[in-house]
N, C-alpha and C. Protein backbone atom coordinates (compact mmCIF):
# COMPACT_ATOMS: atom_id res chain seq x y z
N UNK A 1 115.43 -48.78 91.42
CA UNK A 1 115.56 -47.73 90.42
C UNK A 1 115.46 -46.36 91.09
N UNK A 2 116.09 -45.19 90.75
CA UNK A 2 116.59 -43.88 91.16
C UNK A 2 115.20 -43.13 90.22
N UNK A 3 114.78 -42.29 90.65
CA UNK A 3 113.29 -41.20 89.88
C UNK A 3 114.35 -40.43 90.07
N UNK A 4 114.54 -39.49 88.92
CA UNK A 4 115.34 -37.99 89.25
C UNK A 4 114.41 -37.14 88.69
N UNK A 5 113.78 -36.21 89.73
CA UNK A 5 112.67 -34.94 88.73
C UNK A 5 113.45 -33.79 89.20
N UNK A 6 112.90 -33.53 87.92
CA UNK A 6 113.78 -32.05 86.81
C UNK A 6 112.58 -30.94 87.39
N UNK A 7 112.42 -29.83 88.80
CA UNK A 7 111.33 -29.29 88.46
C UNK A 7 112.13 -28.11 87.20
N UNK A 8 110.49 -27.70 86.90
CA UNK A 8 110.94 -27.00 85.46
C UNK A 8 110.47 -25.92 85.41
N UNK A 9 110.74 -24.79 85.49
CA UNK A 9 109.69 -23.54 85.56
C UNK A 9 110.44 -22.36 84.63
N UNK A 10 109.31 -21.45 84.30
CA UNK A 10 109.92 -20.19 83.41
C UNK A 10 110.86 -19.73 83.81
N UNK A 11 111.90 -19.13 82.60
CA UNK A 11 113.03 -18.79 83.07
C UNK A 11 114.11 -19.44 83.57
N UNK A 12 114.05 -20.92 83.78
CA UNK A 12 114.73 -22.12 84.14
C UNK A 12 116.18 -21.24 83.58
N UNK A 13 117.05 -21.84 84.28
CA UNK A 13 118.68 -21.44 83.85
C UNK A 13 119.08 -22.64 83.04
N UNK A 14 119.13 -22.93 81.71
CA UNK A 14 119.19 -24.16 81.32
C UNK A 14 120.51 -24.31 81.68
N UNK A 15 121.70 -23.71 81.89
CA UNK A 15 123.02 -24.53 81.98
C UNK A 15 123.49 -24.75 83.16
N UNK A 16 122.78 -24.38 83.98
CA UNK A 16 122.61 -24.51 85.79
C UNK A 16 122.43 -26.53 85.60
N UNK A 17 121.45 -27.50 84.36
CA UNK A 17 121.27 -28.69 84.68
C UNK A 17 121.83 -29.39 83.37
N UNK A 18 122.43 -28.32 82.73
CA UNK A 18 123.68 -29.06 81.57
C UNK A 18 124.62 -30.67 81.60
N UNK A 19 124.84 -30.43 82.49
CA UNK A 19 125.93 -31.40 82.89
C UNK A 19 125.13 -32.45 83.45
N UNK A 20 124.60 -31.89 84.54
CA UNK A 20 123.56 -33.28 84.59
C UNK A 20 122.93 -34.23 84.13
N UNK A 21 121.98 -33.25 82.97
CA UNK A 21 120.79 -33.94 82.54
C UNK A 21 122.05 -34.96 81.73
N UNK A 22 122.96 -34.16 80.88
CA UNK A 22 123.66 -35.17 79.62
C UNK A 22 124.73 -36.19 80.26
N UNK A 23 124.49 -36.33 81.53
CA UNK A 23 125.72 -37.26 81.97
C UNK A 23 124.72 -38.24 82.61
N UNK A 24 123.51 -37.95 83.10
CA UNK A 24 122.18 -38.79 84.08
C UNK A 24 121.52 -39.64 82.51
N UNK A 25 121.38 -38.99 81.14
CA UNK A 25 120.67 -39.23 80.29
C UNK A 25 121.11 -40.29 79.23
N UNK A 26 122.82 -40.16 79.25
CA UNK A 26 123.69 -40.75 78.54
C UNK A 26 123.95 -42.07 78.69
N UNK A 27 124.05 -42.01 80.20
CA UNK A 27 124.91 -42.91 80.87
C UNK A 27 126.58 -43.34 80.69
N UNK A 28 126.89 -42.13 80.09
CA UNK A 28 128.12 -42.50 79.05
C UNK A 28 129.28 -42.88 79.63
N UNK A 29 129.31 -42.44 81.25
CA UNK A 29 130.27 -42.97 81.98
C UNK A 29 129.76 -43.55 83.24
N UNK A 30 128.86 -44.34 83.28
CA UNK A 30 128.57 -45.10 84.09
C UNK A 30 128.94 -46.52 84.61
N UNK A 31 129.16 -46.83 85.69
CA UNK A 31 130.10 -47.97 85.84
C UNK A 31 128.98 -48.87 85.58
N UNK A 32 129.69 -50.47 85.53
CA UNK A 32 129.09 -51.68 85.26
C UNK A 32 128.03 -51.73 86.70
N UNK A 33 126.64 -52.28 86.27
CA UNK A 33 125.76 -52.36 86.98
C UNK A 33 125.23 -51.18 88.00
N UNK A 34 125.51 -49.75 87.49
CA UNK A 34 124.85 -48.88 87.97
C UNK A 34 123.55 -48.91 88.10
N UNK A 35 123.16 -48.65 89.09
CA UNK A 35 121.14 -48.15 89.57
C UNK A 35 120.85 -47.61 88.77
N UNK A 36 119.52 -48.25 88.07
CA UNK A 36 118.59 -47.75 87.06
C UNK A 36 118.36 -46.22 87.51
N UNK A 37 118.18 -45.37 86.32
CA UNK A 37 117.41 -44.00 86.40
C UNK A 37 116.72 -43.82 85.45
N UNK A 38 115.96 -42.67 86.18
CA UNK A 38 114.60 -42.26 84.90
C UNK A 38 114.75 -41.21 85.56
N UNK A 39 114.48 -40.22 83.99
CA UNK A 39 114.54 -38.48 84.56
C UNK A 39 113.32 -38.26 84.21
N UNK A 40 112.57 -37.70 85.07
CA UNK A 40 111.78 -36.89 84.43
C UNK A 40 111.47 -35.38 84.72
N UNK A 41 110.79 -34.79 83.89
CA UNK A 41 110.24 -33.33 84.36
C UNK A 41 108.71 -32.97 84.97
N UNK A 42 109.01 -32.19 86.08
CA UNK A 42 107.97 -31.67 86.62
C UNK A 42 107.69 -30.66 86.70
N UNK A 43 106.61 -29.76 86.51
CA UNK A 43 106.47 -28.71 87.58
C UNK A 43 104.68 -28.59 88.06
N UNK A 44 104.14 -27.30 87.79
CA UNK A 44 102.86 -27.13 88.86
C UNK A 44 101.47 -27.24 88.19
N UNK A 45 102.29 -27.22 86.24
CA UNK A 45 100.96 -27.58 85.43
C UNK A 45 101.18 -28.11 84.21
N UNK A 46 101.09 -29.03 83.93
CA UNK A 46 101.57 -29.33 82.64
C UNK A 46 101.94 -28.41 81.58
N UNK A 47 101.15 -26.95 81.26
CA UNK A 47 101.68 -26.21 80.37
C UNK A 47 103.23 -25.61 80.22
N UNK A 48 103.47 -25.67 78.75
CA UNK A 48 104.66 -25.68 78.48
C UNK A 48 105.38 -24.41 79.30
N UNK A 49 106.90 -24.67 79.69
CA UNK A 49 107.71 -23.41 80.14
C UNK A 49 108.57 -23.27 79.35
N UNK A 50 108.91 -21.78 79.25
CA UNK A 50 110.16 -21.57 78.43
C UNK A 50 111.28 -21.21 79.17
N UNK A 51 112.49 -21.63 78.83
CA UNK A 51 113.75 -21.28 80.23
C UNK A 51 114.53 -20.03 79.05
N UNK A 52 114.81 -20.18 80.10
CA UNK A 52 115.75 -18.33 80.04
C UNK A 52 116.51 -18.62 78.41
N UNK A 53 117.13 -19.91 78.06
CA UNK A 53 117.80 -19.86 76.82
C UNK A 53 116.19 -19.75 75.45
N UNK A 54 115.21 -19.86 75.96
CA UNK A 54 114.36 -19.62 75.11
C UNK A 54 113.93 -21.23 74.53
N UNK A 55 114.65 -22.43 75.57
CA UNK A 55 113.89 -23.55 74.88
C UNK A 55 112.55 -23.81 75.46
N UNK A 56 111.51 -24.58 74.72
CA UNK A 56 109.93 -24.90 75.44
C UNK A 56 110.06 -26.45 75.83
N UNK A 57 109.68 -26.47 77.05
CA UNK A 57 109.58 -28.10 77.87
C UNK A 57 108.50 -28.38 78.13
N UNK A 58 107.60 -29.12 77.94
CA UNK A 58 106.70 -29.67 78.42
C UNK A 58 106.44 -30.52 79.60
N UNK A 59 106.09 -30.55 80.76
CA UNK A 59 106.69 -31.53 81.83
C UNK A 59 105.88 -32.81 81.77
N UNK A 60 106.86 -33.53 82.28
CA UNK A 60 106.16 -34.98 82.58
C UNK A 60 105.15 -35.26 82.95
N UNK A 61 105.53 -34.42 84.12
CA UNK A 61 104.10 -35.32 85.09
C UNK A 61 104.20 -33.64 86.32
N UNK A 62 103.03 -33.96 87.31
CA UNK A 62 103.08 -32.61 88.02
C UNK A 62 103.78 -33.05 89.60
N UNK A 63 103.21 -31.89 90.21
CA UNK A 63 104.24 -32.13 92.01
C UNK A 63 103.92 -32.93 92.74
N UNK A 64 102.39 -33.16 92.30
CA UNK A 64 101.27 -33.94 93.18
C UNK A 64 101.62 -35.23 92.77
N UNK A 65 102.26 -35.50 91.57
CA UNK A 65 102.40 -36.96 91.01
C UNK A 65 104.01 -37.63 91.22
N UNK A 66 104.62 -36.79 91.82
CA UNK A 66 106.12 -37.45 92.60
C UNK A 66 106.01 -38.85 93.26
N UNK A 67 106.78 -39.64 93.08
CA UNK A 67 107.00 -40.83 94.06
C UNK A 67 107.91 -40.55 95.07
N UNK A 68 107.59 -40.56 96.42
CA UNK A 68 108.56 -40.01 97.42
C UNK A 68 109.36 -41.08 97.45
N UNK A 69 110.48 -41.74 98.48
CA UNK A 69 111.02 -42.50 98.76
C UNK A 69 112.69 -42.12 98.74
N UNK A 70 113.48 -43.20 99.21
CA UNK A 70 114.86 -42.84 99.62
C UNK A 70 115.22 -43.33 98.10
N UNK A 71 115.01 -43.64 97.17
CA UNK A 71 115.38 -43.03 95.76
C UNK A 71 114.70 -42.69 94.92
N UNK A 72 114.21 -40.93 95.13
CA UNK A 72 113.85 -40.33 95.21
C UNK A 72 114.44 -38.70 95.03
N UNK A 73 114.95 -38.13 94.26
CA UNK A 73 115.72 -37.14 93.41
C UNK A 73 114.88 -35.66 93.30
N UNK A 74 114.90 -34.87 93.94
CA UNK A 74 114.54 -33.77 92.94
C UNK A 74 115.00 -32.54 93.13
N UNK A 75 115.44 -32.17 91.82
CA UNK A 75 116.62 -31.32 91.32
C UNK A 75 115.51 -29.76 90.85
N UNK A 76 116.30 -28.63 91.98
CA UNK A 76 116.13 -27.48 91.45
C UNK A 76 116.40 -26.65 90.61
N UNK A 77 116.37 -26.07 89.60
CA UNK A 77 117.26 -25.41 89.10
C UNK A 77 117.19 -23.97 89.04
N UNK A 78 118.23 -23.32 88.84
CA UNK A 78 118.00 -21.71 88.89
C UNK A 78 116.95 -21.17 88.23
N UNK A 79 116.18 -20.42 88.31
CA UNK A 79 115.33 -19.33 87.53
C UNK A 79 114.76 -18.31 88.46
N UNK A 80 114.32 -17.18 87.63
CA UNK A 80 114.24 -15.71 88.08
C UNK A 80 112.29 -15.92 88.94
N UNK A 81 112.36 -16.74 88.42
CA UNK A 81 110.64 -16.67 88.71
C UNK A 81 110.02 -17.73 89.84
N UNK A 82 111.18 -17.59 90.76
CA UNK A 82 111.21 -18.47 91.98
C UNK A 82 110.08 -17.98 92.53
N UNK A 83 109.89 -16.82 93.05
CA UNK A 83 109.13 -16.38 93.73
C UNK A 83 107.64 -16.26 93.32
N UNK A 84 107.15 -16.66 92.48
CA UNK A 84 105.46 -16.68 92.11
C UNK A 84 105.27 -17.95 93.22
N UNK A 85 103.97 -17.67 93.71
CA UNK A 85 103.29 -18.54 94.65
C UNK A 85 103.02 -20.10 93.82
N UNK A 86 103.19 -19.84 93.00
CA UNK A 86 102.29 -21.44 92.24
C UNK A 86 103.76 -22.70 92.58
N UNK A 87 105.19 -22.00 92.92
CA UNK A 87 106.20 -23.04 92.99
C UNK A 87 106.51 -23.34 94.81
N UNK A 88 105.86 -23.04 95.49
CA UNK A 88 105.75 -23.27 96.56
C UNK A 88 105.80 -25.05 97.46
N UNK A 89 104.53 -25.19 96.13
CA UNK A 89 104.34 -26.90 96.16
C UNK A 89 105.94 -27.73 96.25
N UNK A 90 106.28 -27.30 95.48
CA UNK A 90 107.44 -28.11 94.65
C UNK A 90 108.73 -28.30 95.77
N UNK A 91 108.58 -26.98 96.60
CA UNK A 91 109.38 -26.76 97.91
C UNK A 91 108.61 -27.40 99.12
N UNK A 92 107.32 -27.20 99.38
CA UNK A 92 106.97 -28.55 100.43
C UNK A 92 107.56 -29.96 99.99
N UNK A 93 107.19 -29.97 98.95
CA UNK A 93 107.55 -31.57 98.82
C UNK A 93 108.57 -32.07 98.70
N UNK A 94 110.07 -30.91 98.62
CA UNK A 94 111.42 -30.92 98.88
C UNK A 94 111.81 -31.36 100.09
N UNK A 95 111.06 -30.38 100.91
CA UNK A 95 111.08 -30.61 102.60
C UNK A 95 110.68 -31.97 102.76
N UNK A 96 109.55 -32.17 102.52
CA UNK A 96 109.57 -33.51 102.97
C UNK A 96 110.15 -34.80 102.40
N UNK A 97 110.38 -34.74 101.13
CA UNK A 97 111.87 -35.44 100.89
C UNK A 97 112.95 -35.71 101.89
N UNK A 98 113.16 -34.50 101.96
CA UNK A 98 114.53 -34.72 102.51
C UNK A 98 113.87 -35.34 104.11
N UNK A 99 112.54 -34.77 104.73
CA UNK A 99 112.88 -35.77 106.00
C UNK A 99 112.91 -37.73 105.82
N UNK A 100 112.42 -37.93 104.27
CA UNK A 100 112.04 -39.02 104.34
C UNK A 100 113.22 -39.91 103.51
N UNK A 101 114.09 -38.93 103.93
CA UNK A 101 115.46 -40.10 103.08
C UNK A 101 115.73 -39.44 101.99
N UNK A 102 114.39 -38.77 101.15
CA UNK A 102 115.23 -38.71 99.73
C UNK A 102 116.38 -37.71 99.57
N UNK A 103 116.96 -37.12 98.31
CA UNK A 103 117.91 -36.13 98.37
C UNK A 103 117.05 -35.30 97.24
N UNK A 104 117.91 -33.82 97.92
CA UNK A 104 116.99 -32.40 97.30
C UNK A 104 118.50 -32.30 96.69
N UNK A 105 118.60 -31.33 95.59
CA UNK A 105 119.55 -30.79 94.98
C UNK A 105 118.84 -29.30 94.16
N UNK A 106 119.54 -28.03 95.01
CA UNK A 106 119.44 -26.87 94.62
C UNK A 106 120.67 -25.98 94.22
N UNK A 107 120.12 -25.34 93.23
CA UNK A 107 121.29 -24.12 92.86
C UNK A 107 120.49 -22.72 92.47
N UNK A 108 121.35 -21.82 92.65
CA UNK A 108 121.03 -20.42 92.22
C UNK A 108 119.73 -19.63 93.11
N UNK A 109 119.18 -19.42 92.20
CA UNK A 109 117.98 -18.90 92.76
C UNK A 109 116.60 -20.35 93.41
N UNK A 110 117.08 -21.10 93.49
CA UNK A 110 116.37 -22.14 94.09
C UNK A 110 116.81 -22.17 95.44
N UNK A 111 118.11 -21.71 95.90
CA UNK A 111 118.45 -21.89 97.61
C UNK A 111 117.59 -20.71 98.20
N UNK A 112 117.14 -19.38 97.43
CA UNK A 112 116.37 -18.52 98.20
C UNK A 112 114.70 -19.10 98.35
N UNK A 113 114.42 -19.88 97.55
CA UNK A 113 113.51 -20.95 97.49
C UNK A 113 113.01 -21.56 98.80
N UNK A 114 114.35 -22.42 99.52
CA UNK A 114 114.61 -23.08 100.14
C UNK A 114 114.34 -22.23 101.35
N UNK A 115 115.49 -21.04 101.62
CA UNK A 115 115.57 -20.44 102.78
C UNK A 115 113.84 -19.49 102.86
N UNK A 116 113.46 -19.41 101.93
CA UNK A 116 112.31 -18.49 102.67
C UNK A 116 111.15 -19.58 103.12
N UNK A 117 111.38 -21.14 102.91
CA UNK A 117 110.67 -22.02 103.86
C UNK A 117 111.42 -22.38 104.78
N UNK A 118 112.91 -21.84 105.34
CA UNK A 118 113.21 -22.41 106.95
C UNK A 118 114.32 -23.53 106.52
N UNK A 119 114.34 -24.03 105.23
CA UNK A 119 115.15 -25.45 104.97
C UNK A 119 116.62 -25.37 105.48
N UNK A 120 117.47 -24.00 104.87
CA UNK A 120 118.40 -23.89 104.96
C UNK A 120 119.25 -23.19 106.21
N UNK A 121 117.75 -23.21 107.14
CA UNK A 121 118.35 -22.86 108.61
C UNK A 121 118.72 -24.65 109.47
N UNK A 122 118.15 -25.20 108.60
CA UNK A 122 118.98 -26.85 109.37
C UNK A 122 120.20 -27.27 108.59
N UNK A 123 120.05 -27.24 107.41
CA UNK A 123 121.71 -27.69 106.73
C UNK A 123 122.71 -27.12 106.57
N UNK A 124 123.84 -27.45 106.72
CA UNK A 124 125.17 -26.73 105.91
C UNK A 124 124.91 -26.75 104.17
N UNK A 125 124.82 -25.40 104.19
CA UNK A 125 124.62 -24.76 102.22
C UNK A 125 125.38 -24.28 101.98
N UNK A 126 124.92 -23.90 100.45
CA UNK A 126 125.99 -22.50 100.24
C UNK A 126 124.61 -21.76 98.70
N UNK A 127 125.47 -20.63 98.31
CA UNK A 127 124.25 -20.04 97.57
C UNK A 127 125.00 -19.18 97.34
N UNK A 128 124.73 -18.07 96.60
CA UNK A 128 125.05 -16.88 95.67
C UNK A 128 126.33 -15.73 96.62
N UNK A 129 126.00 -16.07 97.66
CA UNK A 129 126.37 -15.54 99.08
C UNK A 129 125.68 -15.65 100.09
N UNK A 130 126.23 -15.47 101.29
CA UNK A 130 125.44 -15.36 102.21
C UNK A 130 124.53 -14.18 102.47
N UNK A 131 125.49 -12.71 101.71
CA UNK A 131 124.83 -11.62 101.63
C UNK A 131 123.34 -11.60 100.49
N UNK A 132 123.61 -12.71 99.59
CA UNK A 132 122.65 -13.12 98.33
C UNK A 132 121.39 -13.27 99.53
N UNK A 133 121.13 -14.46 100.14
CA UNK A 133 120.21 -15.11 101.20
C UNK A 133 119.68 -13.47 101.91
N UNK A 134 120.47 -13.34 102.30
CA UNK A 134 119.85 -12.15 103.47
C UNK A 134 119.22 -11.20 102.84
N UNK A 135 119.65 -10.60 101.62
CA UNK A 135 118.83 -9.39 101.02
C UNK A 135 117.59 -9.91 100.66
N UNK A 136 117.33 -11.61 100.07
CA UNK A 136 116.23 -12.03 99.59
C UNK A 136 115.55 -13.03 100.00
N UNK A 137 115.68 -12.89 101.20
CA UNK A 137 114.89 -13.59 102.30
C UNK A 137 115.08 -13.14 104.09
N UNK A 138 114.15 -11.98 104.07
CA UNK A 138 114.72 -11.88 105.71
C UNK A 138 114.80 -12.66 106.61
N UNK A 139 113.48 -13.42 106.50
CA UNK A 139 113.81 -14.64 108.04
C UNK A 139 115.04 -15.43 107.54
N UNK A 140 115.64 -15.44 106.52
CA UNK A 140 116.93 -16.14 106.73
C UNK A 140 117.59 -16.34 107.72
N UNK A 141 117.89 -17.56 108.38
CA UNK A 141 118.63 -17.30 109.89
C UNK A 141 120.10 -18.65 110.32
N UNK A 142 120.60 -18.89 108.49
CA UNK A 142 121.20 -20.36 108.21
C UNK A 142 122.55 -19.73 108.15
N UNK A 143 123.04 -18.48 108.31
CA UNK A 143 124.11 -17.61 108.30
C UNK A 143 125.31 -18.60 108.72
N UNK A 144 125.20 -19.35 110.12
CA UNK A 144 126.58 -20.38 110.29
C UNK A 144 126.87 -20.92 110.01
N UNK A 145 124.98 -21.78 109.05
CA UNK A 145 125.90 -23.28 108.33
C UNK A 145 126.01 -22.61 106.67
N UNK A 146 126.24 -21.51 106.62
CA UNK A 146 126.45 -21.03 105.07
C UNK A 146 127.91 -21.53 104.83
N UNK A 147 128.50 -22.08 103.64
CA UNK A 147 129.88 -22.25 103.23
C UNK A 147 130.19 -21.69 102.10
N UNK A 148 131.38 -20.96 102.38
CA UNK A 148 131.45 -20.62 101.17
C UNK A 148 132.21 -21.42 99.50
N UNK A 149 131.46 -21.89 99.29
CA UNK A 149 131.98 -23.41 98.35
C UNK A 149 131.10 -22.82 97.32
N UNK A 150 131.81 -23.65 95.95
CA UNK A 150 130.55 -23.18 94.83
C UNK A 150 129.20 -24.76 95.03
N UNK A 151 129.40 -25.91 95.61
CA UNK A 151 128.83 -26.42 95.98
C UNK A 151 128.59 -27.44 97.55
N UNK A 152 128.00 -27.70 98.27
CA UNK A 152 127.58 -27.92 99.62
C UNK A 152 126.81 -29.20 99.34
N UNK A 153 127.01 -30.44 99.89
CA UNK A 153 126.80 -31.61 100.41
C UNK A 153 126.29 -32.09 102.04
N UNK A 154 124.88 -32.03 102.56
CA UNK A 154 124.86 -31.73 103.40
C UNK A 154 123.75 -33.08 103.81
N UNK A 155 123.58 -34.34 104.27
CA UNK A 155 122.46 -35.16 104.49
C UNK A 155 121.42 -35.15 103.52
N UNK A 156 121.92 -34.68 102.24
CA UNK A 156 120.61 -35.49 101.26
C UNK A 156 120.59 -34.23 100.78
N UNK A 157 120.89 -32.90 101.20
CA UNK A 157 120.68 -31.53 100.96
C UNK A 157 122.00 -31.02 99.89
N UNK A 158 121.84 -30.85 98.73
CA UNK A 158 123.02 -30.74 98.05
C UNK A 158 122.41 -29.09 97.20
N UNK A 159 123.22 -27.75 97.65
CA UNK A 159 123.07 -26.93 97.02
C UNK A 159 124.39 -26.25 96.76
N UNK A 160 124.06 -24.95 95.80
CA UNK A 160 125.42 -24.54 95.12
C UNK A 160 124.88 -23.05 94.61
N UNK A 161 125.96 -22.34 93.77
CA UNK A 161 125.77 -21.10 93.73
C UNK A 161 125.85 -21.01 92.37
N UNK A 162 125.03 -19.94 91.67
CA UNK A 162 125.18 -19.93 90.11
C UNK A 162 126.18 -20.42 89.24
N UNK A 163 127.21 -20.44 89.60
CA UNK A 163 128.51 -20.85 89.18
C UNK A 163 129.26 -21.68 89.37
N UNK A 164 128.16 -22.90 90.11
CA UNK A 164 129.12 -24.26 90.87
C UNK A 164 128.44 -25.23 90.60
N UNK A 165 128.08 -25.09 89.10
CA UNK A 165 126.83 -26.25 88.53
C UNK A 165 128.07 -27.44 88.23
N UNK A 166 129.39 -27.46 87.84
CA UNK A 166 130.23 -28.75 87.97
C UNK A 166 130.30 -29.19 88.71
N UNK A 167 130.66 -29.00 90.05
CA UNK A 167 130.84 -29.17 91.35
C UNK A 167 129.54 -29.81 92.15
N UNK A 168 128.61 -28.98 91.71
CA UNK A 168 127.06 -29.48 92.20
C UNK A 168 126.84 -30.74 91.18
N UNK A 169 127.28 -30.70 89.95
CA UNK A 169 126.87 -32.26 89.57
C UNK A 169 127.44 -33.35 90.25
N UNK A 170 128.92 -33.17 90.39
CA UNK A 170 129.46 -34.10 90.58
C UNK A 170 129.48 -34.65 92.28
N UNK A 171 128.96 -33.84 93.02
CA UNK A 171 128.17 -34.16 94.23
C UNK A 171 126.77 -35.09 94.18
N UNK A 172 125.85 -34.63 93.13
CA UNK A 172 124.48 -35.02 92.80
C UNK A 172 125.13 -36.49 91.88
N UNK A 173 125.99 -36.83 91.12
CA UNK A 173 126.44 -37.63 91.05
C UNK A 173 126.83 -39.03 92.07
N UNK A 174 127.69 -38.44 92.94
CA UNK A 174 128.34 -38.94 93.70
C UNK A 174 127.33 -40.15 94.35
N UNK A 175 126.02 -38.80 95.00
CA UNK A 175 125.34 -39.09 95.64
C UNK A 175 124.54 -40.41 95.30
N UNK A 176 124.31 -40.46 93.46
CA UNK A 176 123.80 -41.54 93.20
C UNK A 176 124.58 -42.91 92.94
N UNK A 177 125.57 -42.52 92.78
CA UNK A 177 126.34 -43.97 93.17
C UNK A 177 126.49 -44.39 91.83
N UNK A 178 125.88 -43.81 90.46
CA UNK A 178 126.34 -44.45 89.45
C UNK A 178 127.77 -44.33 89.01
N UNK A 179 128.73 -43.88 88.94
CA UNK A 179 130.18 -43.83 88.06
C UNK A 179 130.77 -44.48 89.57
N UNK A 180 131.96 -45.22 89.05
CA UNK A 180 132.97 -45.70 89.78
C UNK A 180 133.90 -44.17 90.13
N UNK A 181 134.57 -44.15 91.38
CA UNK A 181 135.06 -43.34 91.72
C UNK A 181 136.10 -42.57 91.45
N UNK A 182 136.81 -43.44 90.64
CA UNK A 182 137.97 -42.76 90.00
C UNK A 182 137.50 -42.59 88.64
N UNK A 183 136.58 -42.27 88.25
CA UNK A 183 136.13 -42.25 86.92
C UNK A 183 135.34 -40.91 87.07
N UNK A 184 134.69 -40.30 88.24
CA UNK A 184 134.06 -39.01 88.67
C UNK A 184 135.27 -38.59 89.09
N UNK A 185 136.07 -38.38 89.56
CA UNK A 185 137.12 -37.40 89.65
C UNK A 185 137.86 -37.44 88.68
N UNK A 186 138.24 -38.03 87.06
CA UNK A 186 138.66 -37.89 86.30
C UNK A 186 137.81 -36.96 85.44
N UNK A 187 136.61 -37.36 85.40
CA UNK A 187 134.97 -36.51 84.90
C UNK A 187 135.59 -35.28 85.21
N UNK A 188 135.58 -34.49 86.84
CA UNK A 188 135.69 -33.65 87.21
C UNK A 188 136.79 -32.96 86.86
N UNK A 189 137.75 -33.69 86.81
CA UNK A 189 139.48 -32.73 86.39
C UNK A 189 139.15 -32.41 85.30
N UNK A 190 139.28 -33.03 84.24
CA UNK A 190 138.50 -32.53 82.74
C UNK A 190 137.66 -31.55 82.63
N UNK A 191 136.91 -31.41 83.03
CA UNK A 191 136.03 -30.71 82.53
C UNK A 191 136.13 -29.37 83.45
N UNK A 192 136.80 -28.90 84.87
CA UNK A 192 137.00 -28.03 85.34
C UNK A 192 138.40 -27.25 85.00
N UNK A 193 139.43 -28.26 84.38
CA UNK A 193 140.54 -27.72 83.69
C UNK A 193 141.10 -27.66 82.51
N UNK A 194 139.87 -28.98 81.85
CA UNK A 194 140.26 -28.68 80.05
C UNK A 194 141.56 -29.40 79.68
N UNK A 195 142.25 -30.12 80.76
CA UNK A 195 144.07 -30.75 80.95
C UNK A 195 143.08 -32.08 80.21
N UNK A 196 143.70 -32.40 78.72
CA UNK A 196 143.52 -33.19 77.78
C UNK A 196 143.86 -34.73 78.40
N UNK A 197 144.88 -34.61 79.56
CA UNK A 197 145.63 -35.84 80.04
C UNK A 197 144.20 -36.25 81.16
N UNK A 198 143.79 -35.37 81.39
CA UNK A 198 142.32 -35.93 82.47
C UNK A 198 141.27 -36.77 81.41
N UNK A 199 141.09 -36.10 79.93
CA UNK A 199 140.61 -37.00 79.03
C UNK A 199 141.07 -38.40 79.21
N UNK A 200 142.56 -38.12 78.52
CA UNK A 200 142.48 -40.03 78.79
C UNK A 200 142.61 -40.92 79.92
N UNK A 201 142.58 -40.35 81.17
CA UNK A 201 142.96 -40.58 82.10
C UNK A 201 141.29 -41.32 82.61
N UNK A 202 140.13 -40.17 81.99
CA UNK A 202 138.32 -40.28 81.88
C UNK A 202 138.54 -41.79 81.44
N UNK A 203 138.70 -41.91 79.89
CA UNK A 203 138.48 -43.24 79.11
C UNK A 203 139.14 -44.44 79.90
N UNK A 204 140.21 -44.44 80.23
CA UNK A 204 141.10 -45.39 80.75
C UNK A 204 140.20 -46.28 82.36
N UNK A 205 139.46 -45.10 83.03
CA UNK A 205 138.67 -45.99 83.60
C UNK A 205 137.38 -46.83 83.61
N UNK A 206 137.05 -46.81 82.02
CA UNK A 206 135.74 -47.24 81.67
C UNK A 206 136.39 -48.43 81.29
């Protein structure tokens, strides 16, 4: 079975994990005998957060209570309030994820997250810009393996830029192995071009 944690903090960008949560939660296009998942939410205290659209989450469980392992999930999501010291935790235990097999998945303001602990000076990323990184994190020093993509696939390291939350799912997808393959790139045409013929083209492989 796959753990996917949601960390969750004020100001969360709720549509930065739109696509995710309702395609991880649904299962609605998942192939026959896909790997069990369970989502849950975390962050640094059980008390409720409110994300930027103004909804209240309560989290699951906290940082300290993660199950590490090579399936093992945890998903950043954008918010303005990266930088308070109390989400720090949540980024050690990213790091060490990723040395221990599992996969990290960041977007937005979560890759400056990343880079002001050193992460994103070992992987190929991508993020808001490269000029984004440098103004808001000086020791930034990941400048070569920056790409400019709205999302980056990199050894377990999957990040993206405010605006490449399709792209970043369907990587964070990929990664888990649930949808058959021609059934995620039908996912993807659809929904990045709205071409009605990618609809049935979606159904036809279920």
């Amino acid at each position: 079975m796959k753990t996917i944690y949601i960390y969750v903090l004020d100001t969360l960008a709720d549509w930065e994990v739109g696509y995710i949560l309702a395609e991880l939660n649904s299962r609605r296009f998942f192939k026959k005998n896909a790997p069990l998942v369970t989502i849950k939410t975390v962050s640094h205290s059980k008390n409720a957060i409110t994300t930027m659209g103004g909804i209240k989450i309560i989290p699951d469980c906290l940082v300290e209570e993660i199950e590490m392992g090579e399936n093992t999930v945890i998903l950043l999501p954008g918010a303005d309030t990266w930088d308070e010291p109390q989400n720090v935790e949540i980024i050690k235990k990213s790091n060490d994820l990723l040395l221990g097999g599992g996969t990290v998945g960041a977007i937005c303001g979560a890759t400056v997250a990343l880079a002001n602990f050193g992460i994103l000076n070992k992987y190929s990323h991508t993020s808001n810009g490269v000029g984004f990184l440098e103004m808001f994190c000086p020791t930034y020093q990941g400048g070569e393996l920056y790409l400019d993509n709205p999302s980056v696939s990199d050894n377990q390291l999957i990040t993206a830029g405010s605006t490449g939350a399709l792209m970043w799912t369907r990587q964070i997808i990929e990664s888990l192995n649930v949808f058959e393959n021609n059934t995620l790139e039908a996912w993807y045409n659809y929904f990045s071009t709205g071409n009605s013929n990618y609809f049935f083209e979606l159904m036809e492989t279920l």
